[in-house]
N, C-alpha and C. Protein backbone atom coordinates (compact mmCIF):
# COMPACT_ATOMS: atom_id res chain seq x y z
N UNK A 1 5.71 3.02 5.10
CA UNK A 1 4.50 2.28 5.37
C UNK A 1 3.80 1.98 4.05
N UNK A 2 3.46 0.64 3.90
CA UNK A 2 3.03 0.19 2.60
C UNK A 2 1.89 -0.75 2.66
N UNK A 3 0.76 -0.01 2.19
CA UNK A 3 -0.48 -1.05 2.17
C UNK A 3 -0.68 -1.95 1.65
N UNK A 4 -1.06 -2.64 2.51
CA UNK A 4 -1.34 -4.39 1.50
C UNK A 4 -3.22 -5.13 1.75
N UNK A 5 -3.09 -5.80 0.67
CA UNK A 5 -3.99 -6.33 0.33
C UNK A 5 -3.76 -7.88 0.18
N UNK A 6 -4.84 -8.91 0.67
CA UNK A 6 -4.41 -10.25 0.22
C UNK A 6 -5.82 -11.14 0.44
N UNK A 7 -6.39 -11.26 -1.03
CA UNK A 7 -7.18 -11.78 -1.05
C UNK A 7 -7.97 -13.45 -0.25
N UNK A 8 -8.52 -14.01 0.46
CA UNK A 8 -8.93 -15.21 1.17
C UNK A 8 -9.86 -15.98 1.19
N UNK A 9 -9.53 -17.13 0.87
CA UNK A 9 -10.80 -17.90 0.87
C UNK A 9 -11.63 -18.13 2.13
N UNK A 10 -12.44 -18.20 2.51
CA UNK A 10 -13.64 -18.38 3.54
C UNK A 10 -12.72 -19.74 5.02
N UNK A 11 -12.38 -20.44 4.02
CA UNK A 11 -11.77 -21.83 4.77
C UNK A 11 -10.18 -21.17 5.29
N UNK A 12 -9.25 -19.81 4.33
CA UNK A 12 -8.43 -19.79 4.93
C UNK A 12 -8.62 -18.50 6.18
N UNK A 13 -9.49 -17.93 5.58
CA UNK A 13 -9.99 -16.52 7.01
C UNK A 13 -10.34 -17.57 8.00
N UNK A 14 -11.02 -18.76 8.30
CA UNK A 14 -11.44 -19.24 8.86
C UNK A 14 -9.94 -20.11 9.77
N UNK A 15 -9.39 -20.31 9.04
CA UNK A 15 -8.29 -21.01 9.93
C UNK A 15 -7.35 -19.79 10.46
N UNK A 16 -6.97 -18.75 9.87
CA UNK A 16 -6.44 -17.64 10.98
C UNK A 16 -7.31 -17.62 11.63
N UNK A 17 -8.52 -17.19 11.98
CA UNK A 17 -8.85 -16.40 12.81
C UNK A 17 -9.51 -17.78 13.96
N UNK A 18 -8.99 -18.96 13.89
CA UNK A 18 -9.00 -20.11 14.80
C UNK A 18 -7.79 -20.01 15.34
N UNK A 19 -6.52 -19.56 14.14
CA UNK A 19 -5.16 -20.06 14.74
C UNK A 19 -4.17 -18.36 14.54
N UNK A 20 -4.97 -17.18 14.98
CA UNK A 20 -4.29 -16.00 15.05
C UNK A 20 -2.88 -15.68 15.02
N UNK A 21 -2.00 -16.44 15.91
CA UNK A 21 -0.91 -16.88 16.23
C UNK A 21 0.35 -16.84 14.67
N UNK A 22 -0.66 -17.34 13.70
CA UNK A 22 -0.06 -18.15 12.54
C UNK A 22 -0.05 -16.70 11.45
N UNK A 23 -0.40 -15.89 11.82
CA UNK A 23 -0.88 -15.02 10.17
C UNK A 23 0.13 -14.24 10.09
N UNK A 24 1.33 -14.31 10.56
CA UNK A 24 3.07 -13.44 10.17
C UNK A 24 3.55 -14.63 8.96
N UNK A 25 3.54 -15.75 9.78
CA UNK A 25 3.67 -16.79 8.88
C UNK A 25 2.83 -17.11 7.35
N UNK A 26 1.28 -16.60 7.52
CA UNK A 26 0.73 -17.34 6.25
C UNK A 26 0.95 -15.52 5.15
N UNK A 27 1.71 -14.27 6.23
CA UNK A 27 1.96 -13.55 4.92
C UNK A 27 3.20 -13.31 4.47
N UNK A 28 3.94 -13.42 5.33
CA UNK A 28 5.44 -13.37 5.07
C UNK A 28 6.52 -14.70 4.50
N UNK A 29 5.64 -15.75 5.24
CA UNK A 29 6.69 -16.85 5.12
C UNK A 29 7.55 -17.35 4.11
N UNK A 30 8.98 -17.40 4.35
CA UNK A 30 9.51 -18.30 2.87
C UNK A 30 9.54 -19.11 2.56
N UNK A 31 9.13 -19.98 3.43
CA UNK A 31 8.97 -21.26 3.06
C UNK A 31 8.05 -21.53 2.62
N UNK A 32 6.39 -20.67 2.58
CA UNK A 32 5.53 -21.13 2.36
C UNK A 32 5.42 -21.03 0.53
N UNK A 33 4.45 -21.56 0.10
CA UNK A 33 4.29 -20.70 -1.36
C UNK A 33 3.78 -19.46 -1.90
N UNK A 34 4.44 -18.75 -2.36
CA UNK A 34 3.64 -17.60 -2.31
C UNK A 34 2.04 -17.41 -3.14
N UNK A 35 1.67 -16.36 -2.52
CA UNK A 35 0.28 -16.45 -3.19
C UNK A 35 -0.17 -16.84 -4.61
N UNK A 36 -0.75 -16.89 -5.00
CA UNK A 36 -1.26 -17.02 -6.55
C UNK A 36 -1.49 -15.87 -7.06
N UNK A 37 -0.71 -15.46 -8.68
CA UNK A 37 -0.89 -13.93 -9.16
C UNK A 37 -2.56 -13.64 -8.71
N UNK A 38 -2.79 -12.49 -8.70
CA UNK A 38 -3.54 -11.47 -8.60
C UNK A 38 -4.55 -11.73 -7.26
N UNK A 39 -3.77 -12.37 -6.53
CA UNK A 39 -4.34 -12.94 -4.73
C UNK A 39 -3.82 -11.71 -3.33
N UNK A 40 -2.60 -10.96 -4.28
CA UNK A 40 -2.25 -10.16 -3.40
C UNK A 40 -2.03 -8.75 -4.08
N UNK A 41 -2.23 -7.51 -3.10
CA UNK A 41 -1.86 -6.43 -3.48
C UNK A 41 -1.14 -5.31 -2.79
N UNK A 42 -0.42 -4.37 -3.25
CA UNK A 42 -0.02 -3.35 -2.54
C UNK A 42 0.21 -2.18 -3.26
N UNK A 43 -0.44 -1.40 -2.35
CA UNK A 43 -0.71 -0.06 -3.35
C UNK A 43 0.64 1.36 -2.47
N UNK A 44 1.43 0.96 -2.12
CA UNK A 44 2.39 1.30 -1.59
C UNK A 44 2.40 2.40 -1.08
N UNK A 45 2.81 3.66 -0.69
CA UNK A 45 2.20 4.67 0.39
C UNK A 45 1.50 5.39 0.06
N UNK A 46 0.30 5.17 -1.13
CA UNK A 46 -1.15 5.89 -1.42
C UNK A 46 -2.09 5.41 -0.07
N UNK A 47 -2.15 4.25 0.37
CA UNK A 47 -3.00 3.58 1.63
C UNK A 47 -3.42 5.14 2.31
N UNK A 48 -2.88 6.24 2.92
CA UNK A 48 -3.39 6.86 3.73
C UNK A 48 -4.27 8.00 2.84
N UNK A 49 -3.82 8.06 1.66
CA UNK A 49 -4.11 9.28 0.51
C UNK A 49 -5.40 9.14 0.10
N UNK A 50 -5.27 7.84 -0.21
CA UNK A 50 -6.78 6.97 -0.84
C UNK A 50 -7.97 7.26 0.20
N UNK A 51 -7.46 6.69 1.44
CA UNK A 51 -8.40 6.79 2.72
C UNK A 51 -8.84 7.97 2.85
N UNK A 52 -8.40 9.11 2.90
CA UNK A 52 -8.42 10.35 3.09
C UNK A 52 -9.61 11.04 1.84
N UNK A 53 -9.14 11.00 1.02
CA UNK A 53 -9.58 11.49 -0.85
C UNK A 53 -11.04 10.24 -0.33
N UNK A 54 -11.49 9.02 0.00
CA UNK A 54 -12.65 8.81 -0.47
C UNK A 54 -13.40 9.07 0.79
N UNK A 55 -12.80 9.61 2.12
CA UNK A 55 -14.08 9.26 3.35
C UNK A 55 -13.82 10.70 3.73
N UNK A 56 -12.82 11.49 3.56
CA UNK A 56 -12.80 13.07 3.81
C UNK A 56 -12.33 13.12 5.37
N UNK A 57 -11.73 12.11 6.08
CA UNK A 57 -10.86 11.96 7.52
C UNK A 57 -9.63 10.98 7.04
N UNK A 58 -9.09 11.70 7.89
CA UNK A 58 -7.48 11.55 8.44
C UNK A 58 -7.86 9.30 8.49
N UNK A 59 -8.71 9.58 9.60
CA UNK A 59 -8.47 7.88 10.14
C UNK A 59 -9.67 7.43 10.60
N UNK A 60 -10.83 8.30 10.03
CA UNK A 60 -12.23 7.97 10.30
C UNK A 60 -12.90 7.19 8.97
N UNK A 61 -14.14 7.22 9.37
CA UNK A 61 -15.39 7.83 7.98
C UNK A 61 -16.36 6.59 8.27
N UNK A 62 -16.78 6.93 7.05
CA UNK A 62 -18.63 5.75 7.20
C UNK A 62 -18.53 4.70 6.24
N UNK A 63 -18.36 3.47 7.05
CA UNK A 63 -19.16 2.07 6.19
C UNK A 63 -19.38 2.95 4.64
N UNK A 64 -19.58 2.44 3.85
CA UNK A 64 -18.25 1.01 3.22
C UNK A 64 -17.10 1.54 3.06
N UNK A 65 -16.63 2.74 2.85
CA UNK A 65 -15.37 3.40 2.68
C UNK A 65 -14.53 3.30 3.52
N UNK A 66 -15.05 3.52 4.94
CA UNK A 66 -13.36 3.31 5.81
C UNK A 66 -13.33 1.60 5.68
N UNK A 67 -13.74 1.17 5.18
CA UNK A 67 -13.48 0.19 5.33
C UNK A 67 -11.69 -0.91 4.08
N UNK A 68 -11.77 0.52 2.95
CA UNK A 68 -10.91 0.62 2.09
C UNK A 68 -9.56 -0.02 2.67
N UNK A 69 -9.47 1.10 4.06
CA UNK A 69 -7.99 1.11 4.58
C UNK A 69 -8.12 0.89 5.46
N UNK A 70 -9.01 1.59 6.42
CA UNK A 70 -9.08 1.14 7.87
C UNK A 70 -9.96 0.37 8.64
N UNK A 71 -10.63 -0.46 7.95
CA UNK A 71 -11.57 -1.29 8.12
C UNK A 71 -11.50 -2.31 8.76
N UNK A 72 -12.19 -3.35 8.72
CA UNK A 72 -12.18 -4.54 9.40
C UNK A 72 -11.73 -4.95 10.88
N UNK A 73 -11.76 -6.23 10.78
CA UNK A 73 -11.99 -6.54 12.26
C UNK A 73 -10.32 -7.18 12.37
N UNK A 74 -9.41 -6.98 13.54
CA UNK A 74 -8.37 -7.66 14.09
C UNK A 74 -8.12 -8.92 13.75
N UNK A 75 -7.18 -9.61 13.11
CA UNK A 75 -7.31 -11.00 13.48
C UNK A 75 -6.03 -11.02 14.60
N UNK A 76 -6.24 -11.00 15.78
CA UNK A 76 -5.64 -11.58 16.93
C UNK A 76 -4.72 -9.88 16.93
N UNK A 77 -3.71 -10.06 17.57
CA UNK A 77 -2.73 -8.75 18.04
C UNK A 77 -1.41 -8.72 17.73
N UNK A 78 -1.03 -9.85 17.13
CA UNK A 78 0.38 -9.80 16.24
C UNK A 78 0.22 -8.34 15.74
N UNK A 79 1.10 -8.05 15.80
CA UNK A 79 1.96 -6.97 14.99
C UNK A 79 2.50 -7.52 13.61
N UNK A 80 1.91 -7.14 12.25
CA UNK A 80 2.13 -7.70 11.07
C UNK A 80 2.96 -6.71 10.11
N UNK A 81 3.33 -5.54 10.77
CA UNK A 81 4.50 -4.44 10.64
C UNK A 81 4.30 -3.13 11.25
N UNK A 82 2.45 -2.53 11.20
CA UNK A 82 1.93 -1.69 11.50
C UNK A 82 0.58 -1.78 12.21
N UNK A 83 0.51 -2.60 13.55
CA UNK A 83 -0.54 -3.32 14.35
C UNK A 83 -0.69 -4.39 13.54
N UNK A 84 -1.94 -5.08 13.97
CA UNK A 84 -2.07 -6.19 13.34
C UNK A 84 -3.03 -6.46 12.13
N UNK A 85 -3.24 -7.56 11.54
CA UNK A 85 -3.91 -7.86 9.91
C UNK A 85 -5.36 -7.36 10.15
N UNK A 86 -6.00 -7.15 9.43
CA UNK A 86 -7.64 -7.11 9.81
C UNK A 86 -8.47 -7.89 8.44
N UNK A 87 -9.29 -7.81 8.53
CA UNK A 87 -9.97 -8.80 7.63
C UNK A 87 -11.56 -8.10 7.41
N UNK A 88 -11.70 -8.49 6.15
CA UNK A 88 -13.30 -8.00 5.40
C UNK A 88 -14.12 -9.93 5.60
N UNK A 89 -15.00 -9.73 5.36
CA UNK A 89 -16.40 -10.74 5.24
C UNK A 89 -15.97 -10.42 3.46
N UNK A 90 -16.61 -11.83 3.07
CA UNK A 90 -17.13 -11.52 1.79
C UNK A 90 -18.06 -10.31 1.52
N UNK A 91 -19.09 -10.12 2.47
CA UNK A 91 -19.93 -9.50 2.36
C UNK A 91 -19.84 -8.09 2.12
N UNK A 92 -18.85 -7.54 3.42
CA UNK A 92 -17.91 -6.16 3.08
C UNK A 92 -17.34 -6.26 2.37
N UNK A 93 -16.50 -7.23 1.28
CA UNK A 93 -15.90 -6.67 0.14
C UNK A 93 -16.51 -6.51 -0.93
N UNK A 94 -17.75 -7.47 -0.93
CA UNK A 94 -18.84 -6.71 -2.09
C UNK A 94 -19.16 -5.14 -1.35
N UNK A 95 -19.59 -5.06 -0.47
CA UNK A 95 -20.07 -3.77 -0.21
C UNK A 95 -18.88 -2.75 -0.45
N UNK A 96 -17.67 -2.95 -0.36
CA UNK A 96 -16.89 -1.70 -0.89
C UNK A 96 -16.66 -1.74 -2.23
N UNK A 97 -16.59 -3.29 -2.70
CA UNK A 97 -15.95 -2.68 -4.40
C UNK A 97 -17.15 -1.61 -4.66
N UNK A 98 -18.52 -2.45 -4.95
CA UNK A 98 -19.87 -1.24 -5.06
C UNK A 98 -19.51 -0.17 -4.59
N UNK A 99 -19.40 0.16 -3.35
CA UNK A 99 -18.52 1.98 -3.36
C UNK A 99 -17.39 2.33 -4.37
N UNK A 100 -16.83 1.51 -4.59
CA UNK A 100 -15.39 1.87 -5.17
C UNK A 100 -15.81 1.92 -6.85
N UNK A 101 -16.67 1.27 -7.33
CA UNK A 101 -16.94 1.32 -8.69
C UNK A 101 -18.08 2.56 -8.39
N UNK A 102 -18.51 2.86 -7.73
CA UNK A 102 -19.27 4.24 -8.03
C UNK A 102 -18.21 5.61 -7.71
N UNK A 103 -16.97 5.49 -7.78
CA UNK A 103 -16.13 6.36 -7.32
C UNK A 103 -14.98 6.27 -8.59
N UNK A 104 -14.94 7.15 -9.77
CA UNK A 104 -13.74 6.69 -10.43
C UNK A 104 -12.51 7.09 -10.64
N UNK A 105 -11.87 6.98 -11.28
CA UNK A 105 -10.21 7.74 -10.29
C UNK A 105 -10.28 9.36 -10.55
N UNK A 106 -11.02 9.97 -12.11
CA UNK A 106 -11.21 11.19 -12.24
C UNK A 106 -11.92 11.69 -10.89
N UNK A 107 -13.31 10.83 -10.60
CA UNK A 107 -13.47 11.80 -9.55
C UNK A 107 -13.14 11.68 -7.80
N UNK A 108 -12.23 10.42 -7.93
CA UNK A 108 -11.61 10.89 -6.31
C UNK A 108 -10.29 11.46 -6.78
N UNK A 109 -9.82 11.82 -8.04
CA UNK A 109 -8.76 12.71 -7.78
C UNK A 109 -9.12 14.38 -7.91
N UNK A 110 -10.76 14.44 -8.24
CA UNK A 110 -11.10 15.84 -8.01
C UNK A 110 -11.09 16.58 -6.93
N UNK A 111 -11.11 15.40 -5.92
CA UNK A 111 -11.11 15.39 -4.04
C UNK A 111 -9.75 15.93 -3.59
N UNK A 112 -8.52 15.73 -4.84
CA UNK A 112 -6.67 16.27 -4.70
C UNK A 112 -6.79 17.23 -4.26
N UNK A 113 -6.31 17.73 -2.69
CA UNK A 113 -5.93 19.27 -2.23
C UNK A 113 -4.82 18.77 -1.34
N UNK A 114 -3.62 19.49 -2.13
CA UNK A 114 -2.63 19.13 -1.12
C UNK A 114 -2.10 19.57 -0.39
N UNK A 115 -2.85 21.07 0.32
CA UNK A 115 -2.73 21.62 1.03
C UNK A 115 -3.49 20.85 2.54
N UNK A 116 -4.36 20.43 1.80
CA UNK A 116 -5.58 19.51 2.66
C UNK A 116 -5.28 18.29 3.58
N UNK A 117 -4.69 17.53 2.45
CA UNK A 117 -3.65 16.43 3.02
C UNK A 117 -2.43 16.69 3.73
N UNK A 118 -1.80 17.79 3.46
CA UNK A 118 -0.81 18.37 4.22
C UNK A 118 -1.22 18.45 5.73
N UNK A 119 -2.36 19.69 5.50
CA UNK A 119 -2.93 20.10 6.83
C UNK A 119 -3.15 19.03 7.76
N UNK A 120 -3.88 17.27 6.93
CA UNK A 120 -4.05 16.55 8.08
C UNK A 120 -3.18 15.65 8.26
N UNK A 121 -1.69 15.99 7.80
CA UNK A 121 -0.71 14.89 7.85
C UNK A 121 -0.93 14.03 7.52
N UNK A 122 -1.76 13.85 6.01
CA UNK A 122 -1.58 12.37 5.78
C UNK A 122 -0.37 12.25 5.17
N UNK A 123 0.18 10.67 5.34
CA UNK A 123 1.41 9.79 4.84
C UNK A 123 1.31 10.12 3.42
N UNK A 124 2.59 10.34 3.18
CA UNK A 124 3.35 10.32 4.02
C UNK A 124 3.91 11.58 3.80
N UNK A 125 3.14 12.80 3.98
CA UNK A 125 3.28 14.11 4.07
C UNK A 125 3.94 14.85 3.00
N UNK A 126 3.75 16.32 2.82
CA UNK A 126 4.78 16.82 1.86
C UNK A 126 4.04 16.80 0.70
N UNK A 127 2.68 16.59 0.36
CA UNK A 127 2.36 16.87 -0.70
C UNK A 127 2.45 17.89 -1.80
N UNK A 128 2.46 17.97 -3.18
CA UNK A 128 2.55 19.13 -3.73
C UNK A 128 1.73 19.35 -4.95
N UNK A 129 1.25 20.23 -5.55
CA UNK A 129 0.19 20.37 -6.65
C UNK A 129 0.62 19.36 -7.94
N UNK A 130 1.58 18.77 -7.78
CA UNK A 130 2.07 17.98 -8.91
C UNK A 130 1.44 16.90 -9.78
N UNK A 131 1.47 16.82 -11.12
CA UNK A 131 0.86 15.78 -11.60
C UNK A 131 0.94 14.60 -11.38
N UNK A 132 2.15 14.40 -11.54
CA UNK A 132 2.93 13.11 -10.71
C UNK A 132 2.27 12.44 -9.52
N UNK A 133 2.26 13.10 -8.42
CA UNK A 133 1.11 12.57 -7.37
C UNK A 133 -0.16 12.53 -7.70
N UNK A 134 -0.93 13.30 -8.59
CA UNK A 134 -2.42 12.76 -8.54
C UNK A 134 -1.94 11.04 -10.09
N UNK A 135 -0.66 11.07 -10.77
CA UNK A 135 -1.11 9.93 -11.66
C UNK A 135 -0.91 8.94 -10.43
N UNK A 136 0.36 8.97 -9.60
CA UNK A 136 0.41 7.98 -8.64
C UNK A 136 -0.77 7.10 -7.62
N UNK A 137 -1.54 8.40 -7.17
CA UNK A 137 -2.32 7.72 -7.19
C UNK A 137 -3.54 7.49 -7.33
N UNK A 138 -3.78 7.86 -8.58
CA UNK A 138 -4.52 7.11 -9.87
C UNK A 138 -4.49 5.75 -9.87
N UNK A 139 -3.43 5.85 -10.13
CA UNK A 139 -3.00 4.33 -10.09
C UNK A 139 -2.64 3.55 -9.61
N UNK A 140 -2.99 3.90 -7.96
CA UNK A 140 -2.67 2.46 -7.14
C UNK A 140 -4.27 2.71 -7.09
N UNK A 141 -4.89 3.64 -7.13
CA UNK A 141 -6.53 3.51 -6.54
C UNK A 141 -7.32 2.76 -7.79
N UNK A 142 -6.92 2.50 -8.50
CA UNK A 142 -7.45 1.76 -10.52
C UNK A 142 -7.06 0.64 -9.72
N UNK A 143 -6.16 0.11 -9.46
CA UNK A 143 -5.33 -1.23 -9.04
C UNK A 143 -6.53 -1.58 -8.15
N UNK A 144 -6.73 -0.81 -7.20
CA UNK A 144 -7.36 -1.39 -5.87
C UNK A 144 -8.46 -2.06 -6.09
N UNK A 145 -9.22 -0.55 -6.83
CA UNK A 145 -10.78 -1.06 -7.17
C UNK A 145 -11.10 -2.07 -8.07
N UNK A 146 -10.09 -2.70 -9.26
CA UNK A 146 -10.23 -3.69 -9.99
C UNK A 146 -9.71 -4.68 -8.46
N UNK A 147 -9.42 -4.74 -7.68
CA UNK A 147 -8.73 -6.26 -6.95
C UNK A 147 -9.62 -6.17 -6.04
N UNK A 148 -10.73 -5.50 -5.66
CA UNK A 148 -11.99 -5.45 -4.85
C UNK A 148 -12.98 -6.16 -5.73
N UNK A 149 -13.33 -5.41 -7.02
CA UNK A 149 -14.24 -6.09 -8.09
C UNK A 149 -14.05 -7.55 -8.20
N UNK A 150 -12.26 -8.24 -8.32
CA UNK A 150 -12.36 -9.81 -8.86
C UNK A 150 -12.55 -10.29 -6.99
N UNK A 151 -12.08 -9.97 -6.52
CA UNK A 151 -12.87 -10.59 -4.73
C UNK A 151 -13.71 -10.87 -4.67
N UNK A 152 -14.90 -10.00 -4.64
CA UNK A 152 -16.01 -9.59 -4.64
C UNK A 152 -16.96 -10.60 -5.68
N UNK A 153 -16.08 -10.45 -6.92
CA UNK A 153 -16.97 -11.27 -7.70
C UNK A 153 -16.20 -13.33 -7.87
N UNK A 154 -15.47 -12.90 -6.65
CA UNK A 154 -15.04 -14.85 -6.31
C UNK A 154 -15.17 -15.18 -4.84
N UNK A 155 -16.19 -14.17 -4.49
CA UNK A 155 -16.52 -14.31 -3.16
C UNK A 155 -15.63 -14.37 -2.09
N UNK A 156 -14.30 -13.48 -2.13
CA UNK A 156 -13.56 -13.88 -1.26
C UNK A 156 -13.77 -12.99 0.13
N UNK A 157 -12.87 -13.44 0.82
CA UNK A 157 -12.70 -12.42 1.94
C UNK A 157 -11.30 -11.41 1.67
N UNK A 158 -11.41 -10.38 2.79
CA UNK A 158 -10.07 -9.79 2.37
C UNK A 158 -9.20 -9.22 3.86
N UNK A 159 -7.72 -9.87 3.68
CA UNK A 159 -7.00 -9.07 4.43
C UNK A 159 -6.34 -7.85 4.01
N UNK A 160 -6.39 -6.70 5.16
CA UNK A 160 -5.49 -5.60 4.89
C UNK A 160 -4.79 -5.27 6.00
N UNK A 161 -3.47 -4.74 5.90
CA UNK A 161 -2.07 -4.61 6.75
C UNK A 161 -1.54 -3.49 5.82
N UNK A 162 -0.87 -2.93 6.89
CA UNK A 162 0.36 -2.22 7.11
C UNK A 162 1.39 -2.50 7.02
N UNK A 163 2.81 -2.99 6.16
CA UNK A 163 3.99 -3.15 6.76
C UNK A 163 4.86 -2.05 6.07
């Protein structure tokens, strides 16, 4: 399971969520063109680690943070690998980068217990005191919060999925 990110303009959130039907197609497709560098992201199976380390639940927490991973609203019920796409407002993605820049990777990796994450089965389990896992993800959570910041500051909207 691999988290994704894919940045949206107002006009294209606006045409999924008219034409729901279409959004396997506007993320997968080969025929289509693919996005424009730094329009898409994936922080690959940190998605549940991250969630966990900034809201302190398995698959909960409070505005603006769950909103990281488990946020947003449905667009329609396709199945886009792992339920379906969901989507931020411009508005929520300013409101999380602002969480996310008051959070920096030193201190959500002070939050690392991997006994903790064990205990609540987060993804994708098996954690171990290793350095290796807190640089990993370090560094998909550095990735994230810079691709929230340029959103945020180009007013976009944002999809996030599972595949």
């Amino acid at each position: 399971m691999i988290g994704n990110y894919r940045r949206v303009s107002l006009e294209e959130l606006s045409r999924l969520r008219e034409n729901p039907e279409s959004i396997s197609d506007f993320l997968y497709s080969e025929t289509e063109q693919a996005p424009p560098a730094g329009r898409r992201l994936d922080i690959d199976k940190t998605w549940h680690a991250i969630h966990f380390l900034l809201t302190g639940s398995s698959w909960e927490g409070s505005y603006p943070l769950v909103c990281v991973v488990m946020g947003g609203e449905s667009i329609g019920t396709q199945d886009v690998g792992y339920g379906p796409a969901r989507f931020l407002t411009p508005a929520e993605v300013k409101d999380v980068a602002n969480s996310l820049d008051e959070i920096s990777v030193s201190d959500l990796l002070e939050r690392y217990d991997p006994d903790a994450l064990n205990a609540e089965e987060i993804y994708p389990q098996g954690w171990s005191d290793a350095e290796e896992e807190r640089k990993y993800i370090g560094q998909y959570y550095s990735q994230l919060t810079e691709f929230f910041r340029k959103a945020a500051h180009a007013d976009d909207a944002m999809l996030v999925y599972l595949n």
